[in-house]
Protein backbone atom coordinates (compact mmCIF):
# COMPACT_ATOMS: atom_id res chain seq x y z
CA UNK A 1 -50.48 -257.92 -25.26
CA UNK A 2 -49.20 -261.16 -27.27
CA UNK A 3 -50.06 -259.14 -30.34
CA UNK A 4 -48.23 -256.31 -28.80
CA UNK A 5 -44.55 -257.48 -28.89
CA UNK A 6 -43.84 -258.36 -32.35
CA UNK A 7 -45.09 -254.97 -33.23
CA UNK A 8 -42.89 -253.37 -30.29
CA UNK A 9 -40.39 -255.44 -32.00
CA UNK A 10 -40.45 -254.79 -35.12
CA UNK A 11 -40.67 -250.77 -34.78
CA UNK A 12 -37.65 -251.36 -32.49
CA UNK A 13 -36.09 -253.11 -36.11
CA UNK A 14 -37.14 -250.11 -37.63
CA UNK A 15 -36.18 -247.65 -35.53
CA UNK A 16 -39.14 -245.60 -35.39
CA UNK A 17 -41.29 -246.37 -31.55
CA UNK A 18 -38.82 -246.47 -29.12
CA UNK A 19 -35.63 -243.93 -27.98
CA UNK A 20 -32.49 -244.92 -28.50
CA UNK A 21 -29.71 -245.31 -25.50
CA UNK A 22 -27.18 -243.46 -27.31
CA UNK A 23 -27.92 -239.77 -24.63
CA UNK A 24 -30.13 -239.94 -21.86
CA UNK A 25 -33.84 -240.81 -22.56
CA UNK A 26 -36.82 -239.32 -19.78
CA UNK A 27 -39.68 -241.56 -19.65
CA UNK A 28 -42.71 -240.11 -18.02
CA UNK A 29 -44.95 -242.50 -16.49
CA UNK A 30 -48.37 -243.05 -14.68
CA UNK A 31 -49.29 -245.04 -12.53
CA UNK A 32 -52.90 -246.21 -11.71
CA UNK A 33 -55.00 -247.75 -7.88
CA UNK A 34 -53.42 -250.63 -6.33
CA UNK A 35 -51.46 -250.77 -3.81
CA UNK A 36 -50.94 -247.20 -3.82
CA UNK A 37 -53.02 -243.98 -4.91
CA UNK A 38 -52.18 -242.95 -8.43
CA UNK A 39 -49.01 -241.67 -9.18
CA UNK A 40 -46.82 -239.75 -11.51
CA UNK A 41 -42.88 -240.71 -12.29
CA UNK A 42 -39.90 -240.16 -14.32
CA UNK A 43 -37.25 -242.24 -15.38
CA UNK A 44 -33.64 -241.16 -16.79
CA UNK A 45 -31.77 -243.90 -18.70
CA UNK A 46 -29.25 -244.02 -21.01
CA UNK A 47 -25.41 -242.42 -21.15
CA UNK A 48 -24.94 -238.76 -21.28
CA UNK A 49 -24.03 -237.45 -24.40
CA UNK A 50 -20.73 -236.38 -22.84
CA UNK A 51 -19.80 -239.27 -21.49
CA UNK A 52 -19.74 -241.01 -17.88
CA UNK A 53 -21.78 -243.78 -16.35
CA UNK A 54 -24.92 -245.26 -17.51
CA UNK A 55 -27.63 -243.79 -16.07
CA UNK A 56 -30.89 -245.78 -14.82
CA UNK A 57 -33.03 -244.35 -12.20
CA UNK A 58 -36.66 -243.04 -11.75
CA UNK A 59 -37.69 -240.38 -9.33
CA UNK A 60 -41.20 -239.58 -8.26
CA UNK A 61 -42.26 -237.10 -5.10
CA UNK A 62 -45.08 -238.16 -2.67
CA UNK A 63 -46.41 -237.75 0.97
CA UNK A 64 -43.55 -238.79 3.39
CA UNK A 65 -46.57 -240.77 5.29
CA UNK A 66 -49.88 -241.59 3.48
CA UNK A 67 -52.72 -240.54 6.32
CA UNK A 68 -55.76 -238.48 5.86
CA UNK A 69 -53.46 -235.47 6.91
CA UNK A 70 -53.03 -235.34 3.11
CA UNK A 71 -56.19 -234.30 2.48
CA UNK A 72 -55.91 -231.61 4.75
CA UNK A 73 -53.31 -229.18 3.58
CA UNK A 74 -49.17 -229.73 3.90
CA UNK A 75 -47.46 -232.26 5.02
CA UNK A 76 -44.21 -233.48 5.07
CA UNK A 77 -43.15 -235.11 1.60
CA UNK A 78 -40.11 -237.44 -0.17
CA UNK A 79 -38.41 -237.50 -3.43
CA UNK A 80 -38.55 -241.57 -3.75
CA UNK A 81 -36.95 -243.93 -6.72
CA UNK A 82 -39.55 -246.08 -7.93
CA UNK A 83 -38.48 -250.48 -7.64
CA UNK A 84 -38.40 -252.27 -11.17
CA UNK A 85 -41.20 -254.32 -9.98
CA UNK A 86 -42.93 -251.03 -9.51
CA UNK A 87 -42.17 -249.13 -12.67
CA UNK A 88 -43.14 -253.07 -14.57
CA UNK A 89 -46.44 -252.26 -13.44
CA UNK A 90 -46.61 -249.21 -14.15
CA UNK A 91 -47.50 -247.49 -17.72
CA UNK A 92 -45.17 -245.73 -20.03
CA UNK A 93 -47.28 -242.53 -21.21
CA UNK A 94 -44.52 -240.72 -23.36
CA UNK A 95 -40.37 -240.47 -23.41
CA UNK A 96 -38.47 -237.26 -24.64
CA UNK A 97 -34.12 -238.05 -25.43
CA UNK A 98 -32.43 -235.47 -23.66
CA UNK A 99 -29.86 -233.02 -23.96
CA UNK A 100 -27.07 -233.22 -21.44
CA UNK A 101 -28.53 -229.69 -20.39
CA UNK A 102 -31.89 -230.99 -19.93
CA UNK A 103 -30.70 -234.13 -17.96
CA UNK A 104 -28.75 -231.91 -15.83
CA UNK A 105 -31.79 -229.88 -15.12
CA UNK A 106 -33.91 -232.99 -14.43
CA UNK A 107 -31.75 -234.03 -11.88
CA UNK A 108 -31.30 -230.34 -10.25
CA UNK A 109 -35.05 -230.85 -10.10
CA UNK A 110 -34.69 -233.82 -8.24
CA UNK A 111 -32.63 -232.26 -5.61
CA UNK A 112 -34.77 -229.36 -5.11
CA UNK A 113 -37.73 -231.47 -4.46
CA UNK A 114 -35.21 -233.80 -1.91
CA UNK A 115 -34.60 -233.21 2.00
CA UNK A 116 -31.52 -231.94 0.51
CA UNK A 117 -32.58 -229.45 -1.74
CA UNK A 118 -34.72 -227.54 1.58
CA UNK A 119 -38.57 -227.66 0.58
CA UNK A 120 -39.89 -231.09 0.46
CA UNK A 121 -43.45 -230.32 1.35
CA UNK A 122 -46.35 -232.15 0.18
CA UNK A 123 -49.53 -230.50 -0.69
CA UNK A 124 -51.93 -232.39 -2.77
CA UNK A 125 -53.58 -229.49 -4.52
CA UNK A 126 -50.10 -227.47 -5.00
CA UNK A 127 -47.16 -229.88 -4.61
CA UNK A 128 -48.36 -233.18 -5.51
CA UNK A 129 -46.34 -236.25 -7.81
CA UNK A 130 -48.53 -234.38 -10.80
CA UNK A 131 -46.80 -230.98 -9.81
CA UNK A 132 -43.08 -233.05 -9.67
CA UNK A 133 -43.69 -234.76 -13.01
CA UNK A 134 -45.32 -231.10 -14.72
CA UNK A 135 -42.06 -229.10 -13.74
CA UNK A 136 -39.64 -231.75 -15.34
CA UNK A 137 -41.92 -231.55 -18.54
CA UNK A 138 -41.49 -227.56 -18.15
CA UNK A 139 -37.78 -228.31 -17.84
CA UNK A 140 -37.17 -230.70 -20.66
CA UNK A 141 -39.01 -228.14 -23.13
CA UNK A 142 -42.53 -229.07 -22.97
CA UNK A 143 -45.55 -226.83 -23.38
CA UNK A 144 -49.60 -227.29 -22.84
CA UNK A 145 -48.79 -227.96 -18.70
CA UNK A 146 -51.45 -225.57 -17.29
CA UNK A 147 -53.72 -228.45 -16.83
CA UNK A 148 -55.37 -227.69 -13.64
CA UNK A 149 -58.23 -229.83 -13.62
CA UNK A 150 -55.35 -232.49 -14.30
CA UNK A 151 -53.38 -231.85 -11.60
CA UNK A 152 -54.84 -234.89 -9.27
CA UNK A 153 -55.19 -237.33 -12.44
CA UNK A 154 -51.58 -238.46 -13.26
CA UNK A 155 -52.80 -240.40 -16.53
CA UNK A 156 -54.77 -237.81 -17.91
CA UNK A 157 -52.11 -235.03 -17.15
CA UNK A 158 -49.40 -237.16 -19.32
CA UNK A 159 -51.79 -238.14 -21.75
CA UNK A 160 -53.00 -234.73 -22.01
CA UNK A 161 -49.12 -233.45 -21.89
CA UNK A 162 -48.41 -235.91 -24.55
CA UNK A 163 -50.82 -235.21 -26.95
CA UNK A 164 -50.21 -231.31 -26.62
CA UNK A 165 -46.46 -232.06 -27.59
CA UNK A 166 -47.16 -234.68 -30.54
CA UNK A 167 -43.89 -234.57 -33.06
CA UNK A 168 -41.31 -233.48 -29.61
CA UNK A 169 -42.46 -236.75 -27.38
CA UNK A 170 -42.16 -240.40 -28.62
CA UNK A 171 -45.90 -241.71 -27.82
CA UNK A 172 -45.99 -244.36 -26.17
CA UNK A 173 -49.00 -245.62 -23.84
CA UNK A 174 -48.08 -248.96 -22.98
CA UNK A 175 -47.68 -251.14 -19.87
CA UNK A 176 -44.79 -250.99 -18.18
CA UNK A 177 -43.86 -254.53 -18.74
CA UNK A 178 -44.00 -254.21 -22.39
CA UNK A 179 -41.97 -251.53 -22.38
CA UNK A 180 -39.32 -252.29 -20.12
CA UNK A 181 -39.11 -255.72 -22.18
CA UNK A 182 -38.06 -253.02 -25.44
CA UNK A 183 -35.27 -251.55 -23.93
CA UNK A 184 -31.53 -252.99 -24.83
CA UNK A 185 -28.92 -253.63 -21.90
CA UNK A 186 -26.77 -250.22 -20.89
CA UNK A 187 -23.17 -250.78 -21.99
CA UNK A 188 -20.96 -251.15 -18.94
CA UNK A 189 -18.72 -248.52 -17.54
């Protein structure tokens, strides 16, 4: 990891590894047994390329309650925002800069999947975080999603997604920490 940051550092120099803040930059993320089952994530930060507040959130969809009901068909479910402390230890699989269209869909994504937006069920083989996290790849542009063997495996999905959209995604596979530590301040509104 100590070899890690002066190579982060100098691509940043460079311009070539990570996205820039000038639009809105998705970050899709996994995140692996802890504290937690695995999970998949997004995050949306940057300004909109038309202007308005910085943006810096992550969403992620889940089981309202984790119980063994989960394993037995639908249950109720939650769009949640993942804590920095979270997302640090989490791991930044691949990030995709946005079009204002495409952050507009991302976040009419996010209010579908809400209490708001009327179906917020949880299934774990048909509405999982892997499901959440596939349809805003389908909505940002993304292809080689019909991973179904993936669909339980949040690492291996993104990886997988990643890899199938090499030259459209900025690779990234690192820790969150690293990451996070890459990214410049959002200008103040």
């Amino acid at each position: 990891m100590i070899l890690l940051r002066p190579l982060i550092a100098l691509l940043l120099w460079l311009g070539l590894a990570m996205p820039a803040q000038a639009a809105v930059t998705a970050t899709f993320w996994s995140h692996e047994l802890g504290n937690s089952f695995p999970h998949a994530f997004f995050t949306l930060r940057g300004v909109p390329d038309a202007g308005g507040p910085p943006v810096d959130i992550a969403y992620g969809f889940t089981a309202r309650t984790l119980s063994p009901a989960i394993l037995w068909g639908t249950v109720a479910g939650r769009l949640e925002t993942a804590k920095p402390n979270y997302i640090s230890g989490s791991d930044a699989q691949f990030a995709v800069i946005l079009t204002d269209a495409q952050y507009a869909a991302l976040l009419a994504l996010a209010r579908a999947w809400s209490e708001e937006g009327g179906d917020n069920s949880y299934n774990l083989n048909r509405r999982n975080c892997v499901h959440f996290v596939q349809e805003a790849a389908r909505r940002v542009g993304l292809t080689g999603l019909d991973q179904p063997r993936l669909m339980k495996k949040p690492r291996s999905f993104l990886k997988a997604v990643g890899a199938a959209n090499a030259g459209r995604v900025i690779q990234l596979g690192i820790s969150g920490k690293a990451y996070l530590s890459t990214l410049p301040p959002l200008p103040a509104h």
